[in-house]
PDB file of N, CA and C in Angstrom:
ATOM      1  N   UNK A   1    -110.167 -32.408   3.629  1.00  0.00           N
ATOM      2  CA  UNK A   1    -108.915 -33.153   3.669  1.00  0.00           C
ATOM      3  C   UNK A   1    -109.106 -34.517   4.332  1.00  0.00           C
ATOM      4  N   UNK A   2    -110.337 -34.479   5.499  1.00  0.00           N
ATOM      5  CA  UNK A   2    -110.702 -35.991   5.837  1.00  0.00           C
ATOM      6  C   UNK A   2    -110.612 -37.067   4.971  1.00  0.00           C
ATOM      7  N   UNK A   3    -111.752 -36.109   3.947  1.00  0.00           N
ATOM      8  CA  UNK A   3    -111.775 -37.390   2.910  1.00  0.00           C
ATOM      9  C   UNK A   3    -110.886 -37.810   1.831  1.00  0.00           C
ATOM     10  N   UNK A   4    -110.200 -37.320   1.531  1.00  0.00           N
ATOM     11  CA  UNK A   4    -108.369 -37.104   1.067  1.00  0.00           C
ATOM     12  C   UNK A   4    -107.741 -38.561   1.769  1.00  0.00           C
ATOM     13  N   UNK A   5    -107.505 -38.444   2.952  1.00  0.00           N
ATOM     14  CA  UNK A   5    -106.747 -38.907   3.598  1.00  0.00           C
ATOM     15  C   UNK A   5    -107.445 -40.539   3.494  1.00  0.00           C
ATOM     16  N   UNK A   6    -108.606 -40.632   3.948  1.00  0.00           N
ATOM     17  CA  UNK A   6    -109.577 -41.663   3.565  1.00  0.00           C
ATOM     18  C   UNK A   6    -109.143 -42.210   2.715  1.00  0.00           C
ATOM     19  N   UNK A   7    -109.437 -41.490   1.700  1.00  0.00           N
ATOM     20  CA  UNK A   7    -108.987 -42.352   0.036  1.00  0.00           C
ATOM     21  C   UNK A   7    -107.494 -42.502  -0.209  1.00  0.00           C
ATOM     22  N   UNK A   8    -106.604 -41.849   0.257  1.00  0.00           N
ATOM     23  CA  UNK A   8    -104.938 -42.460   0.466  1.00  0.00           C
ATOM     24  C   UNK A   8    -105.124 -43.620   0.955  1.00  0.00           C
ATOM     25  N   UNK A   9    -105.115 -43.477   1.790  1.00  0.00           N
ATOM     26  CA  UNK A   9    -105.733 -44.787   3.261  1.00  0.00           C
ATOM     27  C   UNK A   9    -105.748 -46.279   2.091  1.00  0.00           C
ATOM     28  N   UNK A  10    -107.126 -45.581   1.721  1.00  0.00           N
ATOM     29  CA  UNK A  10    -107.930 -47.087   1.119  1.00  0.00           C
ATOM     30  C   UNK A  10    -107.158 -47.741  -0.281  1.00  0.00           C
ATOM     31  N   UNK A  11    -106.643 -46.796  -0.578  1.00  0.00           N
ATOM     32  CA  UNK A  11    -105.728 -46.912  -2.529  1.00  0.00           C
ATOM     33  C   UNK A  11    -104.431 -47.421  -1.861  1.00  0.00           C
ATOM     34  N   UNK A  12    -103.828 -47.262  -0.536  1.00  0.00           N
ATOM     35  CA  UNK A  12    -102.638 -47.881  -0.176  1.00  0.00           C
ATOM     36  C   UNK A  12    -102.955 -49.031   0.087  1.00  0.00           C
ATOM     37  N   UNK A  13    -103.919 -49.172   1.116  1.00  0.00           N
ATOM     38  CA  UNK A  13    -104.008 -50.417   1.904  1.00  0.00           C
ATOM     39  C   UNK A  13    -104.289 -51.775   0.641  1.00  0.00           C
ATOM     40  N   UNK A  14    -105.298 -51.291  -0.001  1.00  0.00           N
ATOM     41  CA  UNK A  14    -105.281 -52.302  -1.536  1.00  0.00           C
ATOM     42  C   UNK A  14    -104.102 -52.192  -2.856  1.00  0.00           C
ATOM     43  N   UNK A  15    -103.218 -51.792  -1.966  1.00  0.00           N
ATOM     44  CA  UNK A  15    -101.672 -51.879  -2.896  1.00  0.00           C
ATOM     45  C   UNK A  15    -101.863 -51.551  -4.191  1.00  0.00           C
ATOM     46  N   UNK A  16    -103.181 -50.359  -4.942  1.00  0.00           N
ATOM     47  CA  UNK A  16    -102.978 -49.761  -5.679  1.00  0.00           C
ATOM     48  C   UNK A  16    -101.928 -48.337  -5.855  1.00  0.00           C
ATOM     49  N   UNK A  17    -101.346 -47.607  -4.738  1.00  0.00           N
ATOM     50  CA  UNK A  17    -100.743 -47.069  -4.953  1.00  0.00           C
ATOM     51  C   UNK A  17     -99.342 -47.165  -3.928  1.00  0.00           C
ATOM     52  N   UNK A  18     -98.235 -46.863  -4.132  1.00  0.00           N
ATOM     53  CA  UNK A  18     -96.998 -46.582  -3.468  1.00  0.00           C
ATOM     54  C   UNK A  18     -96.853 -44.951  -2.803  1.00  0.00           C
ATOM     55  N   UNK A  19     -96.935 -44.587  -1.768  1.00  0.00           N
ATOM     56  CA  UNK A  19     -96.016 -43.085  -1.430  1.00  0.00           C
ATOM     57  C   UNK A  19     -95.332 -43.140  -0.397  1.00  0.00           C
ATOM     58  N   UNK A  20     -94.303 -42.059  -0.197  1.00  0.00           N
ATOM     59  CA  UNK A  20     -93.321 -42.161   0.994  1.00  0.00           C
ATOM     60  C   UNK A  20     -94.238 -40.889   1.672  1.00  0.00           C
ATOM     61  N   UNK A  21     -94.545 -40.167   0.988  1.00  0.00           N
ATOM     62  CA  UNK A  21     -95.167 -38.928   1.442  1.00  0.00           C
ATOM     63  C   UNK A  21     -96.467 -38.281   1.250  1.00  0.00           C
ATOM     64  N   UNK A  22     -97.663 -38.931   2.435  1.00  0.00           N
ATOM     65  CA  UNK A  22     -98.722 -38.832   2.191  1.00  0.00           C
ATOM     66  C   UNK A  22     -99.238 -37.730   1.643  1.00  0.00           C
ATOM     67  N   UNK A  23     -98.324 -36.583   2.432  1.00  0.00           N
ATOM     68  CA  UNK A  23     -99.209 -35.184   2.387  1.00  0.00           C
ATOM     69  C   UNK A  23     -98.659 -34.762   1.091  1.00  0.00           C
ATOM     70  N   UNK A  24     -97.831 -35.032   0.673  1.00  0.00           N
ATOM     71  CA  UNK A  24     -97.632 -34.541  -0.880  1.00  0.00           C
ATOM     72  C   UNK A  24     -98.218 -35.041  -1.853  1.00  0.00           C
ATOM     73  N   UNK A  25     -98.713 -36.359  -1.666  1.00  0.00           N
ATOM     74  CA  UNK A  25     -99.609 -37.239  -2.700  1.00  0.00           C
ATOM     75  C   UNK A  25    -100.942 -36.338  -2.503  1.00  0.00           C
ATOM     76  N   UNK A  26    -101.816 -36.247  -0.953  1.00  0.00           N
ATOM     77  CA  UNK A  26    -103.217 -34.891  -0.747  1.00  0.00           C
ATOM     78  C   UNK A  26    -102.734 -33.869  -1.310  1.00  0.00           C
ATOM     79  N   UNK A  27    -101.526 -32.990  -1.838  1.00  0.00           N
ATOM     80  CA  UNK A  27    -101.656 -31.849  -2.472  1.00  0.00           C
ATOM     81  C   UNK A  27    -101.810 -32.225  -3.860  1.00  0.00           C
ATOM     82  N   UNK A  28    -100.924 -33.236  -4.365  1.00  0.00           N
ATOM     83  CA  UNK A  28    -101.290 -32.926  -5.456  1.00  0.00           C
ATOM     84  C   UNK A  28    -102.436 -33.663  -6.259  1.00  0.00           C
ATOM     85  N   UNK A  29    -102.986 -34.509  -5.319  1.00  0.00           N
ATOM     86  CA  UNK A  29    -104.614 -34.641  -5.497  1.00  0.00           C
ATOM     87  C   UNK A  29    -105.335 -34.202  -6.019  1.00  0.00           C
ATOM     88  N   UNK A  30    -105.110 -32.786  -4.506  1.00  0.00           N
ATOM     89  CA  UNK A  30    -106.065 -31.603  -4.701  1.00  0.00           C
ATOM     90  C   UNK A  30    -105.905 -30.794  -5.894  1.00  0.00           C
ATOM     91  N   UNK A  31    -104.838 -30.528  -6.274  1.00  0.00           N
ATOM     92  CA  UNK A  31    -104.358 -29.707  -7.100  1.00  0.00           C
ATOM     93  C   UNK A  31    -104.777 -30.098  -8.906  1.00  0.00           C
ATOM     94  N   UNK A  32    -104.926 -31.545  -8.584  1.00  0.00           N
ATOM     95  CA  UNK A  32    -105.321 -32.312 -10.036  1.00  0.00           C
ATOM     96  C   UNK A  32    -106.559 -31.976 -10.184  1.00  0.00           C
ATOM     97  N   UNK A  33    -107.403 -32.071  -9.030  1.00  0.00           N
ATOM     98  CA  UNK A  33    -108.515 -32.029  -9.225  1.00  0.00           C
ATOM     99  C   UNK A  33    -109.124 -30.602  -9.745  1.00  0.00           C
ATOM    100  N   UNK A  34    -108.445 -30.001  -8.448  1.00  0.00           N
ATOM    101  CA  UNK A  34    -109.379 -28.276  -9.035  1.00  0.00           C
ATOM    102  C   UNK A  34    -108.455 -27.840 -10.817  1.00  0.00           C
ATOM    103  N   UNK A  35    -107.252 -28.129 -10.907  1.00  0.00           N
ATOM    104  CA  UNK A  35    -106.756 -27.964 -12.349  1.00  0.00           C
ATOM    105  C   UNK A  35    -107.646 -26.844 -13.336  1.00  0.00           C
ATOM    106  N   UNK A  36    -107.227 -26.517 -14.295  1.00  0.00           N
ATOM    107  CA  UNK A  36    -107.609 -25.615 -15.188  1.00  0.00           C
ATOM    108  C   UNK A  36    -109.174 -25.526 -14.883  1.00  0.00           C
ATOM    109  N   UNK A  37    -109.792 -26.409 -15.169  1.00  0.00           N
ATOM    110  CA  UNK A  37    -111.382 -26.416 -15.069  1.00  0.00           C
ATOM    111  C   UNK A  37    -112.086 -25.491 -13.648  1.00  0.00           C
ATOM    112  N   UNK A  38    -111.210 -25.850 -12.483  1.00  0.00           N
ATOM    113  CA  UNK A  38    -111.913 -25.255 -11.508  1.00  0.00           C
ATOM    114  C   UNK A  38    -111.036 -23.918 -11.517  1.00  0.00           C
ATOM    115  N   UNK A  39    -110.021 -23.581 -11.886  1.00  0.00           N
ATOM    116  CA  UNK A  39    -109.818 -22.018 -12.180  1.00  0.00           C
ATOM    117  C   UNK A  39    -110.202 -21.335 -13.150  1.00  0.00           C
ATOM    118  N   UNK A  40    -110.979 -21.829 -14.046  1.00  0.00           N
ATOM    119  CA  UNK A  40    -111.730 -20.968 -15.630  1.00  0.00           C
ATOM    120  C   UNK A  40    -112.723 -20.426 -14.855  1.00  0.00           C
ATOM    121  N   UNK A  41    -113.446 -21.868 -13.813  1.00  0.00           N
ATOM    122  CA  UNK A  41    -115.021 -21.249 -13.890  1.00  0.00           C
ATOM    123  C   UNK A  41    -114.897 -20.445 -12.353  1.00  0.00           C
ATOM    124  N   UNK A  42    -113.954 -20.715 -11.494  1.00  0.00           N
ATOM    125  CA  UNK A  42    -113.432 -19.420 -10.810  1.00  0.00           C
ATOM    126  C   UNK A  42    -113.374 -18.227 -10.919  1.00  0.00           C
ATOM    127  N   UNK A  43    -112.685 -18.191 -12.111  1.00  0.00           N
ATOM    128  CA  UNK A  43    -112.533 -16.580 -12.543  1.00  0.00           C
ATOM    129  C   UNK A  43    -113.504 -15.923 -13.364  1.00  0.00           C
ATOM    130  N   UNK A  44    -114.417 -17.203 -13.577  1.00  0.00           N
ATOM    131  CA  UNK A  44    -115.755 -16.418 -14.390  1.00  0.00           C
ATOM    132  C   UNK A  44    -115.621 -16.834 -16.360  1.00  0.00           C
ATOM    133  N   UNK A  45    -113.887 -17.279 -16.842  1.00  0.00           N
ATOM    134  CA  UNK A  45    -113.820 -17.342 -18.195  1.00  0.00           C
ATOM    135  C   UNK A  45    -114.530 -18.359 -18.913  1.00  0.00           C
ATOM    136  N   UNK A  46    -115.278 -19.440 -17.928  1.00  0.00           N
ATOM    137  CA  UNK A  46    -116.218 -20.318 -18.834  1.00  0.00           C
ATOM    138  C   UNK A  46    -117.501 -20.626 -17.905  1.00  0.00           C
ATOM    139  N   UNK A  47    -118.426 -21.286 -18.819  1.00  0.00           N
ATOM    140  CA  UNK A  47    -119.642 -21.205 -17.673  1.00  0.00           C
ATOM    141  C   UNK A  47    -119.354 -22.358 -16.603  1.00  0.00           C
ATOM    142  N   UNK A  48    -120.295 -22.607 -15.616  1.00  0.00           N
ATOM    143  CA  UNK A  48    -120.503 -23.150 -14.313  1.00  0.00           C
ATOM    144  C   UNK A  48    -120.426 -24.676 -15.066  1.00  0.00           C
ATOM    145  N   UNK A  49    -119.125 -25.422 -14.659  1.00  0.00           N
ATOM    146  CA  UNK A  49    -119.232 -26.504 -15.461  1.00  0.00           C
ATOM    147  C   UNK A  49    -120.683 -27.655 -15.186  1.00  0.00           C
ATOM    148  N   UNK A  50    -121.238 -28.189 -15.851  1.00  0.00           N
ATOM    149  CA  UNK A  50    -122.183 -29.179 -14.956  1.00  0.00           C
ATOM    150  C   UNK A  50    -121.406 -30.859 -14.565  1.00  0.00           C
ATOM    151  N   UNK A  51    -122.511 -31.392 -13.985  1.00  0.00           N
ATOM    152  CA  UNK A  51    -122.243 -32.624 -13.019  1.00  0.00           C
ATOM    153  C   UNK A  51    -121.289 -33.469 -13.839  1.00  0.00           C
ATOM    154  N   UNK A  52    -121.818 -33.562 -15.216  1.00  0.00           N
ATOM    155  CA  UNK A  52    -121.056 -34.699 -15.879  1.00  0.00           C
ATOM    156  C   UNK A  52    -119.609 -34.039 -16.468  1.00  0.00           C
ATOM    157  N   UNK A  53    -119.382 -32.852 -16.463  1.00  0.00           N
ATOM    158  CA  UNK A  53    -118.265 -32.315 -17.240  1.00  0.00           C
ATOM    159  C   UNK A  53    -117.024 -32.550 -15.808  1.00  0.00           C
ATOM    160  N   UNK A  54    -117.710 -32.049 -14.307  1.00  0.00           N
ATOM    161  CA  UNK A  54    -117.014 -32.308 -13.379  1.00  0.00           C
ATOM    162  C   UNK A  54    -116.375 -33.601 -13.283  1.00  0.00           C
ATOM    163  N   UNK A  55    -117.164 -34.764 -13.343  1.00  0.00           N
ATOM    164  CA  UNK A  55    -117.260 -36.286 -13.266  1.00  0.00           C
ATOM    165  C   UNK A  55    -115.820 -36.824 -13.661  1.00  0.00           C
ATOM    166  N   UNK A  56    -116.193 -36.464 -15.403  1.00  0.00           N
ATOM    167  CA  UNK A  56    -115.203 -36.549 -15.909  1.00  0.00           C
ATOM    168  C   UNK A  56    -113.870 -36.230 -15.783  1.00  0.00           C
ATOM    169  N   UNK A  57    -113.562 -35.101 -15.026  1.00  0.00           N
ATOM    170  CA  UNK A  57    -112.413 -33.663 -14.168  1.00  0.00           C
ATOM    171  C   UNK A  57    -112.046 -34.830 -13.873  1.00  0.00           C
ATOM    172  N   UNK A  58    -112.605 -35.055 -12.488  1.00  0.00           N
ATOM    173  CA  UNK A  58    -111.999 -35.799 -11.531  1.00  0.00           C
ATOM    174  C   UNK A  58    -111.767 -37.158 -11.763  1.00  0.00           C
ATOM    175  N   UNK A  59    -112.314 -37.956 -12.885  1.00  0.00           N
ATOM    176  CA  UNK A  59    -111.862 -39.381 -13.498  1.00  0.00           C
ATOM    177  C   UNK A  59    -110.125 -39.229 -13.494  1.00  0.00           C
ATOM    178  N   UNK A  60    -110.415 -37.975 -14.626  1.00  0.00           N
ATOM    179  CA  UNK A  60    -108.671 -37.879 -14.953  1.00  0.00           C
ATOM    180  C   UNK A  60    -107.936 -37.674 -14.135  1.00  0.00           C
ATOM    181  N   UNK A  61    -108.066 -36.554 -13.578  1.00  0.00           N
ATOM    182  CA  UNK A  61    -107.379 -36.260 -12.206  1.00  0.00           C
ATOM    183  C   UNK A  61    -106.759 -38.130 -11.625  1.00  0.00           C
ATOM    184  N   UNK A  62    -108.398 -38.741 -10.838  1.00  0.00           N
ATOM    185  CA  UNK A  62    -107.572 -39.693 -10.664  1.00  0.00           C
ATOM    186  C   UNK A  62    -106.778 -40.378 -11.360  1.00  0.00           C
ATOM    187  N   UNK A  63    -106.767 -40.976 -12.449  1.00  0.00           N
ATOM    188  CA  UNK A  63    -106.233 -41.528 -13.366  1.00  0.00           C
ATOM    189  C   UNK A  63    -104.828 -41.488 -13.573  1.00  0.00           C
ATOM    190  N   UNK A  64    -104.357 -39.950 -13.040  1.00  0.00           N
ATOM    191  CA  UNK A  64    -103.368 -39.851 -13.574  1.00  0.00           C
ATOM    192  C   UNK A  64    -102.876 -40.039 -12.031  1.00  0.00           C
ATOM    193  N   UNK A  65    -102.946 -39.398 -11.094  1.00  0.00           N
ATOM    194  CA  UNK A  65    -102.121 -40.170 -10.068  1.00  0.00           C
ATOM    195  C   UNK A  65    -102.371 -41.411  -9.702  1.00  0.00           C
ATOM    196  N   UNK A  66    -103.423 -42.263 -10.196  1.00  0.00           N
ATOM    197  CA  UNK A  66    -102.774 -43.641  -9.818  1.00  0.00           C
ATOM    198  C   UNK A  66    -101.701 -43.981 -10.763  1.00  0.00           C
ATOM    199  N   UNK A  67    -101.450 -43.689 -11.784  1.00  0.00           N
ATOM    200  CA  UNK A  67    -100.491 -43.565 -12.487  1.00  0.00           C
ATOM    201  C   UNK A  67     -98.957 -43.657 -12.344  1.00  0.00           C
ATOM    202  N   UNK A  68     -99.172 -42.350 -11.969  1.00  0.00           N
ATOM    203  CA  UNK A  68     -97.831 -41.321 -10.962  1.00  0.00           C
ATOM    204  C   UNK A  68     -97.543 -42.532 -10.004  1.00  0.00           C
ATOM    205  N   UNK A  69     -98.558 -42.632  -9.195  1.00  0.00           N
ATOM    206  CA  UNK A  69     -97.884 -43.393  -8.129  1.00  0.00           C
ATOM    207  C   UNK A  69     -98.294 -44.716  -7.612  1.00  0.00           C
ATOM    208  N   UNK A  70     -98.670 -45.679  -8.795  1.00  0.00           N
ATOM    209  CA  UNK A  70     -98.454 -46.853  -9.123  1.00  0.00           C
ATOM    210  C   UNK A  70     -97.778 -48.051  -8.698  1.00  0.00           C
ATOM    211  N   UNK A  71     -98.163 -48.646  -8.106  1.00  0.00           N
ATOM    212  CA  UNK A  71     -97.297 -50.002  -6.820  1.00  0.00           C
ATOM    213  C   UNK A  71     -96.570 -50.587  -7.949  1.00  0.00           C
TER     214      UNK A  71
END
């Protein structure tokens, strides 16, 4: 969550993003990130994703909350 907070930090301070509520912007971060992909290969229903399939996860993930919460 350090590093969560870090990267709020740094995406505010360069007026890429707007929030009233930090800790709800870190959940649903987190929540973008692990998304379908990190509960398939959780539960075992697809294989161990590799480096570049992750990469990509988390592009979107971000993508979409700078989005969401967009200055």
């Amino acid at each position: 969550m350090e590093r969560v907070r870090a990267i709020v930090a740094r995406l505010v301070k360069q007026g890429l993003i707007e929030i009233d509520d930090r800790a709800e912007f870190r959940h649903s971060f987190i929540g973008l990130l692990q998304g379908e992909l990190f509960t398939r290969a959780l539960l075992g229903t697809i294989p161990e994703p590799g480096r570049e399939e992750i990469d990509r996860h988390a592009r979107r993930a971000v993508t979409r909350l700078l989005r969401a919460y967009a200055a």
